[in-house]
Structures are given as C-alpha cells and as structure tokens.
N, C-alpha and C. Protein backbone atom coordinates (compact mmCIF):
# COMPACT_ATOMS: atom_id res chain seq x y z
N UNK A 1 135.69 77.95 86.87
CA UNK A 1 134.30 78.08 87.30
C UNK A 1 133.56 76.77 87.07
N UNK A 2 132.24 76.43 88.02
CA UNK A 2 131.71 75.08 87.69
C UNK A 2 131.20 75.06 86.97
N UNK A 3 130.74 74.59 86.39
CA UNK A 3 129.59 74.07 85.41
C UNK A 3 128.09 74.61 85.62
N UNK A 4 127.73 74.04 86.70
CA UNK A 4 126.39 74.17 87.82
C UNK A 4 126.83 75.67 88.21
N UNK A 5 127.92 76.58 87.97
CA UNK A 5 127.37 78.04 88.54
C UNK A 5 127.97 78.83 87.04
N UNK A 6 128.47 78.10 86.03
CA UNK A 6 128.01 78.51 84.82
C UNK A 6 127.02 78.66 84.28
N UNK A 7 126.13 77.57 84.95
CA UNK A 7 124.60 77.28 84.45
C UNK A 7 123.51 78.26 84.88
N UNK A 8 124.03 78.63 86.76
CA UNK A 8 123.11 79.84 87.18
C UNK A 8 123.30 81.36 86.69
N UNK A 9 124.48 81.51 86.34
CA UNK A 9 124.65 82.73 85.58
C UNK A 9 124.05 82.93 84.35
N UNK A 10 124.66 82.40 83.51
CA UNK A 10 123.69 81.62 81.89
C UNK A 10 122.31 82.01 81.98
N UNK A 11 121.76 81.30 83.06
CA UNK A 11 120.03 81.77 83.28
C UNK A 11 119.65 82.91 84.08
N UNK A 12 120.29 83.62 84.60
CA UNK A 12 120.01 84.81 85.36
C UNK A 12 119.98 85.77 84.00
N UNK A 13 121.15 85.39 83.09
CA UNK A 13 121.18 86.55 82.19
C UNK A 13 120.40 86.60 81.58
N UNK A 14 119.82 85.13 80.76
CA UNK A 14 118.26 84.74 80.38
C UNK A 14 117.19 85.22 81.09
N UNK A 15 117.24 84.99 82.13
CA UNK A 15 115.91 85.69 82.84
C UNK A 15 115.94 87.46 82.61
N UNK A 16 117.22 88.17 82.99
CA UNK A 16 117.02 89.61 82.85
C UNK A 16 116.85 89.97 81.13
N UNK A 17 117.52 89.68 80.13
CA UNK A 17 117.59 89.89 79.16
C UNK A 17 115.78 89.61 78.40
N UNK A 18 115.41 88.17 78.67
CA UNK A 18 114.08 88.23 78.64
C UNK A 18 112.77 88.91 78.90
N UNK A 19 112.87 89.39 80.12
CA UNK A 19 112.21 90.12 80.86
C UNK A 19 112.28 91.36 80.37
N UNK A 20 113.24 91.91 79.88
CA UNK A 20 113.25 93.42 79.51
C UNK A 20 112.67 93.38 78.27
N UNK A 21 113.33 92.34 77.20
CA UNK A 21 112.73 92.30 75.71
C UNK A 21 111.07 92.41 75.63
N UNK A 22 109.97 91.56 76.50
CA UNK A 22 109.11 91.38 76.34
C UNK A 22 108.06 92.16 77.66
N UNK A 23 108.61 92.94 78.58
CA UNK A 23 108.08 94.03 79.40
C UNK A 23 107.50 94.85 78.33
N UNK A 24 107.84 95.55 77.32
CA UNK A 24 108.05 96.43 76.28
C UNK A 24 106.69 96.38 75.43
N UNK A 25 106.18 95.13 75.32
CA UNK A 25 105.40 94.27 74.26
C UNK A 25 103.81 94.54 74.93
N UNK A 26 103.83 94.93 76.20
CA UNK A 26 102.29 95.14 76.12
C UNK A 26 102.02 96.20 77.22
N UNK A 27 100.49 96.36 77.29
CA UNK A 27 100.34 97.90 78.48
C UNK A 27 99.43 97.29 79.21
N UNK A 28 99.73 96.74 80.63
CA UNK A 28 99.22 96.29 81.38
C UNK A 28 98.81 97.55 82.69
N UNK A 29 97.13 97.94 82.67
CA UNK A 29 96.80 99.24 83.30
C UNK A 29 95.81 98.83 84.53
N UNK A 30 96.21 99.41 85.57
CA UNK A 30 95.12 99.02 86.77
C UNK A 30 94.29 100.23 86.87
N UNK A 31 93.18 99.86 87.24
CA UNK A 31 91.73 100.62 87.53
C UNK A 31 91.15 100.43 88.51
N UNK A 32 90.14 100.94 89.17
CA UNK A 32 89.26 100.74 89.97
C UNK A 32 88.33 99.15 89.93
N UNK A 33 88.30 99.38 88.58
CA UNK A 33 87.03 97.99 88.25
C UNK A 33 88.30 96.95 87.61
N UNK A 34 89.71 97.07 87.64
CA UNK A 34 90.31 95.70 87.70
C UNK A 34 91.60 95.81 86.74
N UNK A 35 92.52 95.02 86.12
CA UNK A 35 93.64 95.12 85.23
C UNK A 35 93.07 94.94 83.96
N UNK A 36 94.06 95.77 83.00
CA UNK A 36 93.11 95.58 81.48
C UNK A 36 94.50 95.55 80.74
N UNK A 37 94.39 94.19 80.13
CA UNK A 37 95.99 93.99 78.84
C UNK A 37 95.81 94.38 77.75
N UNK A 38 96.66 95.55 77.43
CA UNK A 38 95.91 96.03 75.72
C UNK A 38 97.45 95.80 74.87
N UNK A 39 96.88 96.06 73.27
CA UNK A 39 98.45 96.05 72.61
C UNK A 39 98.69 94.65 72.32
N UNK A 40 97.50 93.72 72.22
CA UNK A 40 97.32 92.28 72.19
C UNK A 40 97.40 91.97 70.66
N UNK A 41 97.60 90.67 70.05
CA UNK A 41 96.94 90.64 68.86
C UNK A 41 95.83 90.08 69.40
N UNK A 42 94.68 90.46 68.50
CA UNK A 42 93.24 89.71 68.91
C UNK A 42 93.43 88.29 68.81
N UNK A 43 92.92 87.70 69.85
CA UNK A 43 93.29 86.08 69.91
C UNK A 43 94.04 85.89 70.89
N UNK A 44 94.48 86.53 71.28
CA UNK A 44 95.68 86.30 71.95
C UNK A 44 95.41 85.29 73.24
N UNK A 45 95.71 84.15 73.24
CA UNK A 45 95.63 83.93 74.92
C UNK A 45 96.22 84.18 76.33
N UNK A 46 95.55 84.35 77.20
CA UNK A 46 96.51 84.64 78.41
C UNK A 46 96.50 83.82 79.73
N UNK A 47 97.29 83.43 80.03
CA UNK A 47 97.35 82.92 81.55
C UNK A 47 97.74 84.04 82.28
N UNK A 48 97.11 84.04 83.33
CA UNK A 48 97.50 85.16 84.73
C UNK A 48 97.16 84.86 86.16
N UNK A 49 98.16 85.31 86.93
CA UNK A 49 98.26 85.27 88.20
C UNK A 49 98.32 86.05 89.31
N UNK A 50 97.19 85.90 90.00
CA UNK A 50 97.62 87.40 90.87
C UNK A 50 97.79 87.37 92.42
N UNK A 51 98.48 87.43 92.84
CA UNK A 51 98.50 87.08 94.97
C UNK A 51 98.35 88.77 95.53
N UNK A 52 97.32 88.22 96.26
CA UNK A 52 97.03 89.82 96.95
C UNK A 52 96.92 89.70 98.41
N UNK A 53 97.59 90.92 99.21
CA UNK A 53 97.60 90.93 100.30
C UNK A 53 96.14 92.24 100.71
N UNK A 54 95.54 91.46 101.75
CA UNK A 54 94.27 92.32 102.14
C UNK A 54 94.46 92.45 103.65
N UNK A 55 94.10 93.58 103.89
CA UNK A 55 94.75 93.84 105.33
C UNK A 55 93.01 93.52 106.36
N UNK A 56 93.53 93.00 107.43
CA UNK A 56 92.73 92.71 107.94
C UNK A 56 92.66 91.88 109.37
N UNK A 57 91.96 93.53 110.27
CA UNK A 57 92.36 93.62 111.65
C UNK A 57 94.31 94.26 111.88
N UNK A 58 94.81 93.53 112.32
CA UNK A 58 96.35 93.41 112.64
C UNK A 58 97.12 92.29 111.43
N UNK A 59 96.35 91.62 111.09
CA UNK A 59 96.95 90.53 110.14
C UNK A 59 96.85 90.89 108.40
N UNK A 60 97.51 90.52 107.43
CA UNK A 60 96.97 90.27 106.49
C UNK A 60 96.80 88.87 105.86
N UNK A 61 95.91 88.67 105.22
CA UNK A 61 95.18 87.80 104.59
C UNK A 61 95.73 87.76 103.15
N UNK A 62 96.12 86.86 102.97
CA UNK A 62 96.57 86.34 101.07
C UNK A 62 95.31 85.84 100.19
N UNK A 63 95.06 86.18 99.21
CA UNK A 63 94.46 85.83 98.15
C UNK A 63 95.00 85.26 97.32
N UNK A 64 94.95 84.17 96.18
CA UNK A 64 94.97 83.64 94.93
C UNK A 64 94.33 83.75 94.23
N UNK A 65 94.48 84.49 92.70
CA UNK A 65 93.61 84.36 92.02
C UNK A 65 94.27 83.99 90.58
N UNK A 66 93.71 83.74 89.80
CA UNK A 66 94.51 83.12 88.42
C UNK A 66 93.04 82.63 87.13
N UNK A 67 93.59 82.70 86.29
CA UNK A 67 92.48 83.24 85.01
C UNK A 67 93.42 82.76 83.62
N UNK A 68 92.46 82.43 82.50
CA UNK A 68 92.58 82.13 81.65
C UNK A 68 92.14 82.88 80.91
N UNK A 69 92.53 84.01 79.30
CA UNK A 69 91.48 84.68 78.88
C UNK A 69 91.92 84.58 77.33
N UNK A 70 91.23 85.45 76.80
CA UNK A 70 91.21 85.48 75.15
C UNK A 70 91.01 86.67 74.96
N UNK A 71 92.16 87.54 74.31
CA UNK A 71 91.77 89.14 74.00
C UNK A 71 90.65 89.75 72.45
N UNK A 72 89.70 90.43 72.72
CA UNK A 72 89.54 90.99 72.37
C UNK A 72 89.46 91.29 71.12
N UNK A 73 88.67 91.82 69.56
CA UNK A 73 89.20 91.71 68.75
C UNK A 73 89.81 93.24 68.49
N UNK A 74 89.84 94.14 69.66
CA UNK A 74 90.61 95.51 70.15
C UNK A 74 92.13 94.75 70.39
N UNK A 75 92.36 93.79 70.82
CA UNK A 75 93.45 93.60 71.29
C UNK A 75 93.52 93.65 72.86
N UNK A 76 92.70 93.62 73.87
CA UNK A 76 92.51 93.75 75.09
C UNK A 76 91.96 92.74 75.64
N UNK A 77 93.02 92.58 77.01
CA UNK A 77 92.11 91.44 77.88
C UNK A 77 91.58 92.74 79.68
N UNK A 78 90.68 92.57 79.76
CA UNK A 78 90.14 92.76 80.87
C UNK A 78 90.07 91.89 82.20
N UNK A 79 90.60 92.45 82.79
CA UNK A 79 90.76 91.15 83.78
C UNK A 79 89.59 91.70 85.04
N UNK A 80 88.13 91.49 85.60
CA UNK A 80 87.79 92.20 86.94
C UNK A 80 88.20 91.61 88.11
N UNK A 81 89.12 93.05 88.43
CA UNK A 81 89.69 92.24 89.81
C UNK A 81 89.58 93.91 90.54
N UNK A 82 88.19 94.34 91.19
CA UNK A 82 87.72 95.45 92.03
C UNK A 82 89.02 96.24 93.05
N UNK A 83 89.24 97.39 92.51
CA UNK A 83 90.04 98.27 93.49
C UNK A 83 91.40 97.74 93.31
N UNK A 84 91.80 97.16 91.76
CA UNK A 84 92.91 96.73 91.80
C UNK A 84 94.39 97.78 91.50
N UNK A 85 93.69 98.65 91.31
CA UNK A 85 94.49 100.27 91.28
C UNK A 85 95.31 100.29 92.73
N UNK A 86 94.39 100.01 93.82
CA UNK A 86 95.30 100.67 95.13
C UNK A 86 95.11 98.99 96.03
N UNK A 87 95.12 97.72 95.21
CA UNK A 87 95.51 96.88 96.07
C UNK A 87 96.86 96.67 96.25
N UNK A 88 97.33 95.61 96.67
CA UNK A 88 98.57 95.31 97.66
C UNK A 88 98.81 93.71 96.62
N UNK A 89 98.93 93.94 95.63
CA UNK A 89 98.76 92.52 94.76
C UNK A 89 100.31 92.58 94.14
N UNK A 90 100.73 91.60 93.32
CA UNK A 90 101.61 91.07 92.57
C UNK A 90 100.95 90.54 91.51
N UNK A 91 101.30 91.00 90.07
CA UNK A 91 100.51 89.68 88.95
C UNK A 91 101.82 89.09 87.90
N UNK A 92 101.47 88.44 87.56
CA UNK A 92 101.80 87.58 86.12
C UNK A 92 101.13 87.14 85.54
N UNK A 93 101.67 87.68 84.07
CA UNK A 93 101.12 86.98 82.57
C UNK A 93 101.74 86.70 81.79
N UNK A 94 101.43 85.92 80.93
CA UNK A 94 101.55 85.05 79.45
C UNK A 94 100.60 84.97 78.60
N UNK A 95 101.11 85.01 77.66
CA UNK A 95 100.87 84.32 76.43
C UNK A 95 100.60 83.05 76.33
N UNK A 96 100.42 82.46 75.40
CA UNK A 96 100.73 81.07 75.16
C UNK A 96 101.27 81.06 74.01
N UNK A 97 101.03 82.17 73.52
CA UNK A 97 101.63 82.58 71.88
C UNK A 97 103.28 82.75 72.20
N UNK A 98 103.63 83.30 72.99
CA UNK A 98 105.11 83.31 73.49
C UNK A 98 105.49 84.68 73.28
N UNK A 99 104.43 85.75 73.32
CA UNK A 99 104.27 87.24 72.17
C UNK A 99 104.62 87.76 73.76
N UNK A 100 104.25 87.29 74.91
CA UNK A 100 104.27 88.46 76.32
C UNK A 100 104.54 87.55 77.36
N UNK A 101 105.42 88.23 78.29
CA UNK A 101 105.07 87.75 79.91
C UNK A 101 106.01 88.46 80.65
N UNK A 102 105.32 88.92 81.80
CA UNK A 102 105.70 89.57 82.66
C UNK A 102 105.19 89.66 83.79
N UNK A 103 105.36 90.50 84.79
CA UNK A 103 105.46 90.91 85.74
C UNK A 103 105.22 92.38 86.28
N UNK A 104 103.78 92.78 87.35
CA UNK A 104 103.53 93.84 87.15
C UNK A 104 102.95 94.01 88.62
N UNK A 105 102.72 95.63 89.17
CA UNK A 105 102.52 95.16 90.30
C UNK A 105 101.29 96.78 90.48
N UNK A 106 100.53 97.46 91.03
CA UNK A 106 99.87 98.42 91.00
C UNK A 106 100.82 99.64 91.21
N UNK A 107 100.23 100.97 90.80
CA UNK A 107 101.41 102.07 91.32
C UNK A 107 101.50 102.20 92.88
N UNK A 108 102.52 102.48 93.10
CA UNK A 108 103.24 102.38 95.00
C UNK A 108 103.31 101.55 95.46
N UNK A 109 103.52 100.46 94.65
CA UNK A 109 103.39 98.55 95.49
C UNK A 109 104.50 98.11 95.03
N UNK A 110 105.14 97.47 95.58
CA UNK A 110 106.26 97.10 95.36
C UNK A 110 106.71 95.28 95.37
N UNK A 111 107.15 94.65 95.03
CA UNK A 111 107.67 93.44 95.34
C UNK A 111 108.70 93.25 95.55
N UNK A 112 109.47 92.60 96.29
CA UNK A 112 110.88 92.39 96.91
C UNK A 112 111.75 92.31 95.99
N UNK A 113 113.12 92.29 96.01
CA UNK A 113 113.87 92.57 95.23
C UNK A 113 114.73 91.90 95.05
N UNK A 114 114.39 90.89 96.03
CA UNK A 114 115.23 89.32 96.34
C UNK A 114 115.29 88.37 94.94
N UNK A 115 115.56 88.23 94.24
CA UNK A 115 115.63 87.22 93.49
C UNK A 115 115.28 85.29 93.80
N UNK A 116 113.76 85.18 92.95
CA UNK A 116 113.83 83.96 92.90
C UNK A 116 114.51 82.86 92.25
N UNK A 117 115.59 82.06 92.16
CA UNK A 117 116.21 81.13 91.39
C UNK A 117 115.00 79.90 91.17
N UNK A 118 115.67 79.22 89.73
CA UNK A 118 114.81 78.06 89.40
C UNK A 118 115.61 77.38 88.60
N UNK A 119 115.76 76.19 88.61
CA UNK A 119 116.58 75.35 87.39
C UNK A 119 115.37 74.49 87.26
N UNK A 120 115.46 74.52 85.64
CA UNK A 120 114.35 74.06 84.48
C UNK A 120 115.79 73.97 83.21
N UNK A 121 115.77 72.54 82.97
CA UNK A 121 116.50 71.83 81.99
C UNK A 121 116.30 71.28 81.39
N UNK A 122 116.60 71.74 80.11
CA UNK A 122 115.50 70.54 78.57
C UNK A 122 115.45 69.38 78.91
N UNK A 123 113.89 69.00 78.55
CA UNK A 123 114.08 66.78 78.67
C UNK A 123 113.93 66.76 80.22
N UNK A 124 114.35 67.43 81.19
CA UNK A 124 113.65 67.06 82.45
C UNK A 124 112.39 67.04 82.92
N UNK A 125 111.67 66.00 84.24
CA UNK A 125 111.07 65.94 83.92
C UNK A 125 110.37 66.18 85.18
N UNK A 126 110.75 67.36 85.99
CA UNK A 126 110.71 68.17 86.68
C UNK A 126 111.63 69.28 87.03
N UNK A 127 110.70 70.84 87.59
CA UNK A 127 111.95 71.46 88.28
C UNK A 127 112.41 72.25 89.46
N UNK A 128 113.21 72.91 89.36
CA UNK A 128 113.57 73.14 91.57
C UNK A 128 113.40 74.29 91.28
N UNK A 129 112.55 75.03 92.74
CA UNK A 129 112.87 76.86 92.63
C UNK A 129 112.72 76.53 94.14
N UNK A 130 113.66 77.61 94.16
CA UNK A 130 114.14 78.21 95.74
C UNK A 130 113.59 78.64 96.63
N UNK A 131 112.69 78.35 97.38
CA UNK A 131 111.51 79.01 97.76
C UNK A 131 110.68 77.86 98.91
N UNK A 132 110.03 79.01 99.81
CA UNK A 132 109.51 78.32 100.60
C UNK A 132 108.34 77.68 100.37
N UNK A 133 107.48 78.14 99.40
CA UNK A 133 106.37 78.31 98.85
C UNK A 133 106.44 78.79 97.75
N UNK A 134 105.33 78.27 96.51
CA UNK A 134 105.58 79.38 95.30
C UNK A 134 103.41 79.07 94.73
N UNK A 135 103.64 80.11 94.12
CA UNK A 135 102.52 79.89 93.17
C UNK A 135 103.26 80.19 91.63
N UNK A 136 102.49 79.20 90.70
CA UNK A 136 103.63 79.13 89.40
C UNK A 136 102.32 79.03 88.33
N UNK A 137 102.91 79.75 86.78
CA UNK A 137 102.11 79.40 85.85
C UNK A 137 103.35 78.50 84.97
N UNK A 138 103.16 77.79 84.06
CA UNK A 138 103.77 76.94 83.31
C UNK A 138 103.04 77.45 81.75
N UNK A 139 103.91 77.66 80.98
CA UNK A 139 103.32 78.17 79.86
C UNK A 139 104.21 77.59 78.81
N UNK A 140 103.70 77.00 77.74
CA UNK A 140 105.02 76.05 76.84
C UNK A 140 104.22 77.27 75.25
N UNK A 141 104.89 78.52 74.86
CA UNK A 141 104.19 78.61 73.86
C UNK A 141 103.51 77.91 72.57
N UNK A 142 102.59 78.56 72.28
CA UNK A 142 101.90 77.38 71.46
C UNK A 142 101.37 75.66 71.83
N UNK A 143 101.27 75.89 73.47
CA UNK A 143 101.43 74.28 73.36
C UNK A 143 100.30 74.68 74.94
N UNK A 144 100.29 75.60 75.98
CA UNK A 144 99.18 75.24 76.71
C UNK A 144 99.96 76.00 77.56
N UNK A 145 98.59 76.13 78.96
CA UNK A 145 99.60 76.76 80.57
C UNK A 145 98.67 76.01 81.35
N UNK A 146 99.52 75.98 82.02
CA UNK A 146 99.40 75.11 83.38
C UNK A 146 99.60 75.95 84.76
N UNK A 147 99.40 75.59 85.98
CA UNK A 147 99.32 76.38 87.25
C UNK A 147 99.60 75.26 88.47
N UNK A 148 100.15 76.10 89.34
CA UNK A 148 100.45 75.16 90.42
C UNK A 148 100.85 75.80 91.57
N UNK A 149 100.47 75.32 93.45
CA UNK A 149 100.25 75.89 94.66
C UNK A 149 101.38 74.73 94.97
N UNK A 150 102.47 74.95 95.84
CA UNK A 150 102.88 74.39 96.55
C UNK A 150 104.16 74.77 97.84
N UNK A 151 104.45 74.19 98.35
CA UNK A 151 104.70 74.39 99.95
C UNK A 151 106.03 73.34 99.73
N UNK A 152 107.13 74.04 100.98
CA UNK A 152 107.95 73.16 101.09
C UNK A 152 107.83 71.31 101.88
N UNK A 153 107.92 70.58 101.36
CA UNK A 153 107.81 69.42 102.29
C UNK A 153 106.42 68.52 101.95
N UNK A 154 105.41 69.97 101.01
CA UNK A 154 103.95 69.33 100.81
C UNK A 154 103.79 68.66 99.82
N UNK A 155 102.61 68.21 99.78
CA UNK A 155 102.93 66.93 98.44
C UNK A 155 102.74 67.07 97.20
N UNK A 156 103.03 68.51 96.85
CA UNK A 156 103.66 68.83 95.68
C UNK A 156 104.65 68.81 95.37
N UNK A 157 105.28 68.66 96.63
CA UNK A 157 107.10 68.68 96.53
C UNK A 157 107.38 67.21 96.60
N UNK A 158 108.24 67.31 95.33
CA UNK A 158 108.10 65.55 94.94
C UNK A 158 109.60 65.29 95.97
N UNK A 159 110.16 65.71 96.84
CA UNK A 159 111.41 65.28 97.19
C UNK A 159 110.88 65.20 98.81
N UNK A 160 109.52 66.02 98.97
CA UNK A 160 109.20 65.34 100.22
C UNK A 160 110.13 66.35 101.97
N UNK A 161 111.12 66.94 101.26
CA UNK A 161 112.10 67.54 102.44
C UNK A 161 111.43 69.06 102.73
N UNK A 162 111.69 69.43 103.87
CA UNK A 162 111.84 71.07 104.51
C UNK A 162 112.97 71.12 104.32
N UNK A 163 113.66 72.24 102.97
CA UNK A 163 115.14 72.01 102.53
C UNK A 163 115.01 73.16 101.80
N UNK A 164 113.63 74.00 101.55
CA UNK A 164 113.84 75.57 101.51
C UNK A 164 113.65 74.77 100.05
N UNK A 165 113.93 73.89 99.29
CA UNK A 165 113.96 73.56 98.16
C UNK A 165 113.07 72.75 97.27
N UNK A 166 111.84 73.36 96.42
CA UNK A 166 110.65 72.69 95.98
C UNK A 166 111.07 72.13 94.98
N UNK A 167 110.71 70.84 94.32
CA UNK A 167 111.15 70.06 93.53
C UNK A 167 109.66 69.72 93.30
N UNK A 168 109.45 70.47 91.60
CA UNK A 168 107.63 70.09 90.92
C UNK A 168 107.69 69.45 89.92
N UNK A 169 107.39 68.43 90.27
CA UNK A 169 106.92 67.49 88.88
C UNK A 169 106.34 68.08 87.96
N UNK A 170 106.28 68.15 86.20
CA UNK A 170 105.81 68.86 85.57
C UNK A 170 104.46 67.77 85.23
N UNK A 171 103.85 66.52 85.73
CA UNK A 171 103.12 66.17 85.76
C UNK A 171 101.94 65.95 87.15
N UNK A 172 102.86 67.60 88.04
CA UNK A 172 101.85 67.31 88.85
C UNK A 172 100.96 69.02 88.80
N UNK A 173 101.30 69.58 87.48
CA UNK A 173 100.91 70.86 86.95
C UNK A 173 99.18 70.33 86.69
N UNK A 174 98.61 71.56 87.09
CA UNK A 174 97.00 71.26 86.13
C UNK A 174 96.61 72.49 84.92
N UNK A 175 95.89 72.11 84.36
CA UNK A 175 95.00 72.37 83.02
C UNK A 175 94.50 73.66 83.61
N UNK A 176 94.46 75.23 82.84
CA UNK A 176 93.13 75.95 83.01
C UNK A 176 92.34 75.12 81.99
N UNK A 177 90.95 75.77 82.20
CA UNK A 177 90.43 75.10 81.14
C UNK A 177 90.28 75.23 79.71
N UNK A 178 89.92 73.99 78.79
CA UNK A 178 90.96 73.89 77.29
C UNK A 178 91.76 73.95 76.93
N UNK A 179 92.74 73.59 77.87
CA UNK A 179 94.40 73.50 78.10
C UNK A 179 94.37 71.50 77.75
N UNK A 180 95.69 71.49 77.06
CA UNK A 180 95.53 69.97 77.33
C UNK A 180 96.12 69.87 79.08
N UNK A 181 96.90 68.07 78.77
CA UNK A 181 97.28 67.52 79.83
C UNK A 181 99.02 68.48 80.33
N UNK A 182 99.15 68.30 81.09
CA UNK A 182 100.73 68.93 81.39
C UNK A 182 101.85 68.13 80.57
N UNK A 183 102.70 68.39 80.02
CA UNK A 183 103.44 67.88 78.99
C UNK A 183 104.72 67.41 80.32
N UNK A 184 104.98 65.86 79.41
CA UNK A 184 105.84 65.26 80.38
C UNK A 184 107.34 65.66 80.61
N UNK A 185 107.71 66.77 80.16
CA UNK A 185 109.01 66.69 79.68
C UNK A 185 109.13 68.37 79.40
N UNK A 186 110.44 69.23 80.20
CA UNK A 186 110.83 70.91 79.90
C UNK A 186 110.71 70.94 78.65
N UNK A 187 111.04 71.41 77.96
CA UNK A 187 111.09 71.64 76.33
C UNK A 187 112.35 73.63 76.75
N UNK A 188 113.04 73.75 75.62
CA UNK A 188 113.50 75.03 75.56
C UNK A 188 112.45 76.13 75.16
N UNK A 189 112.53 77.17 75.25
CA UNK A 189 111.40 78.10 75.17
C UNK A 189 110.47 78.39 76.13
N UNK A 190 109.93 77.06 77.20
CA UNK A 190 108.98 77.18 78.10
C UNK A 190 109.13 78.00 79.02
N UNK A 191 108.01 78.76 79.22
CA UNK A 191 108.39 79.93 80.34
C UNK A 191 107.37 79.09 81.91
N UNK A 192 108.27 79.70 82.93
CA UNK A 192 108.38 79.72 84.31
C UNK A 192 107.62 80.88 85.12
N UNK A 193 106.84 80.80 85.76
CA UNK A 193 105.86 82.47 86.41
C UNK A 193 105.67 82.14 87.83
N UNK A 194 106.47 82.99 88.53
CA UNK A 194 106.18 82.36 90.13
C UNK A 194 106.31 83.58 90.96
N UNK A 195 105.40 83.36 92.17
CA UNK A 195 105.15 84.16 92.86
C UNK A 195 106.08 83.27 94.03
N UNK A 196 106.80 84.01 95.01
CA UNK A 196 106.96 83.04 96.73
C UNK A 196 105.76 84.32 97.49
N UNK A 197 104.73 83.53 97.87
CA UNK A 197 103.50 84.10 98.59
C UNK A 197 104.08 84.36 100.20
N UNK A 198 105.23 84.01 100.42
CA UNK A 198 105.80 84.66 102.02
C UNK A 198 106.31 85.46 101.75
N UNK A 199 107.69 85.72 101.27
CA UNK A 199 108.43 86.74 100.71
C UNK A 199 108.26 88.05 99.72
N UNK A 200 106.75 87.93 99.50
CA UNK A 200 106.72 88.86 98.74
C UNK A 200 108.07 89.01 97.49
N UNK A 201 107.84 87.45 96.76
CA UNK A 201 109.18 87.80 95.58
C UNK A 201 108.17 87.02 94.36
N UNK A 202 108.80 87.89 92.90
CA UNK A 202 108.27 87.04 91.82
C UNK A 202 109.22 87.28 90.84
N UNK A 203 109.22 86.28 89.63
CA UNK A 203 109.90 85.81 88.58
C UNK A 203 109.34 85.12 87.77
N UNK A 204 110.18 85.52 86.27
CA UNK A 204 109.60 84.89 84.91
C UNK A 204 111.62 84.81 84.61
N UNK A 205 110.46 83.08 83.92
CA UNK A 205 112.11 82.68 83.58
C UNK A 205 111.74 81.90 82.37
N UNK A 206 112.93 82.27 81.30
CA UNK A 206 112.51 81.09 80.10
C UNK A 206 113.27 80.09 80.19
N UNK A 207 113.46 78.59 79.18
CA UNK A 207 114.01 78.00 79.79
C UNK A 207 114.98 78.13 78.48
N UNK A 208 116.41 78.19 78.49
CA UNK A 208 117.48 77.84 78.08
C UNK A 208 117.50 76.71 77.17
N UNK A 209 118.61 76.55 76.76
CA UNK A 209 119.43 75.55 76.25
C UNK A 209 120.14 74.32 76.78
C-alpha cells in the first residue's frame, strides 16, 4: 500500500473516530427564534458556521452566516438565526477550547453523504480539500479560529487551477474578532470545518500526526 493512501485512510479514521467522540459533548437545539449550544463550560468560546438554502421563486438562494460567541455562565450559547427549526441550513462548531466540534443540521434536513477529503500536515503551510468550493472554520485549540470563502481557480486558491482541487494558504485565513493573526504553520490537534456550498457536503477533521 502507498504511503499517500496510508495517509488517507489514517485520516478518514481520524475524522470518524473524532467526530463521534466529541458529537456526544454538547446539545445543539433548533427553535423558532434560532440554535442554542448548551452543556458548555461557561466561557466557553465558539466559532460557527452556517450555509442556508432559501427557496426562492424556482431557484434557491445560499446564505452565509458565521459568528463568534462566548457561552453563558448557564453554559449556553444562543445563536439568533429566525425559523432555524424548519430551515434548509447546515452548521458547524467549535470550540477553541478543543472541548466540541461538530456538525449539525435541523430535524428532516439532511446533508449529503458524500464525503469531503482534506490533507492538513504538521508544519505545512497550507492545505488541499476536494471540493469545488468550500466555506471553512480553522480552529487551533487554545490558540484562535479563523474562517474562509473560496472557489476553485479563485484567488483563494493559491494554485490558481480549475482542478476540482483548492489549495488554502493558512495565511490567507481571517480573524473573527479578538482572534489573533492566522498562524503560519498546521500544528497537530488543529481542527478543519467545511461546508462544499454546491454539493450540499460538510466535514470536521482534526489534524493528525
């Protein structure tokens, strides 16, 4: 077997094994008046992401939305995002504490089932996900989150090609606010949060060894 498809297995198992450990860790509830994260320690910070499809006419219309918060001394973050019970959304969250992240979607909504791939390798100083498009949070626990929009070929894509294959500089990530600067370099532990806004696909990935 190669190396390079030792490596994608290795992290697939990372990604599922992760994902289940820390699904567990909090109660992420939709409402009428918006998503509410409870089961927090107070303090807690959160990055979140949410892409929503709004129907409208024959077409639908995509939304972005994404938030920075601080729970509660209940342990709760409130997020208002109106009628988010019976929207057509996808979200992700984090920590920065490294305590949560996941992936959640309203009841009867579904997200594809396609798997997004990503290689993120310690000391690099960017990384590739598969995708035509992605929206991404960057979260290094204890150390900050970052966010980022980009397109195949667009000039976020540091390789410049229509090759289905985005290549993101981790210095072309931005700050929510009181976040520092984007750190030059993967580190192990850092988690990965991406939406592909065509495909209706999302993923949380930590990064390996």
């Amino acid at each position: 077997m190669q190396a390079s498809t030792r490596r994608i297995i290795t992290l697939l198992i990372t990604i599922a094994a992760f994902a289940q450990d820390l699904a567990s860790s909090s109660n992420v509830v939709f409402t009428p008046e918006g998503v509410t994260v409870s089961q927090l320690k107070p303090g807690t910070k959160l990055a979140w992401l949410a892409l929503t499809r709004e129907r409208v006419g024959h077409h639908s219309v995509l939304h972005t939305f994404r938030g920075f918060e601080i729970a509660t001394p209940a342990g709760a973050i409130p997020i208002g995002r109106r009628g988010a019970d019976r929207s057509r959304s996808l979200w992700l969250l984090a920590s920065v504490d490294g305590e949560f992240a996941t992936s959640s979607v309203p009841p009867g909504y579904s997200a594809s089932s396609m798997p997004m791939e990503s290689v993120a390798m310690a000391d690099a100083t960017a990384i590739t996900v598969d995708a035509p498009a992605v929206e991404l949070l960057y979260v290094r626990p204890r150390g900050g989150a970052w966010f980022l929009s980009a397109a195949d070929g667009g000039t976020a894509d540091a390789d410049s090609r229509k090759d289905a294959v985005l290549t993101l500089a981790l210095q072309s990530l931005q700050p929510f606010q009181g976040n520092p600067n984007p750190p030059a370099s993967v580190a192990e532990g850092d988690l990965i949060l991406m939406i592909d806004p065509l495909d209706n696909r999302m993923s949380v990935v930590k990064v390996g060894r």
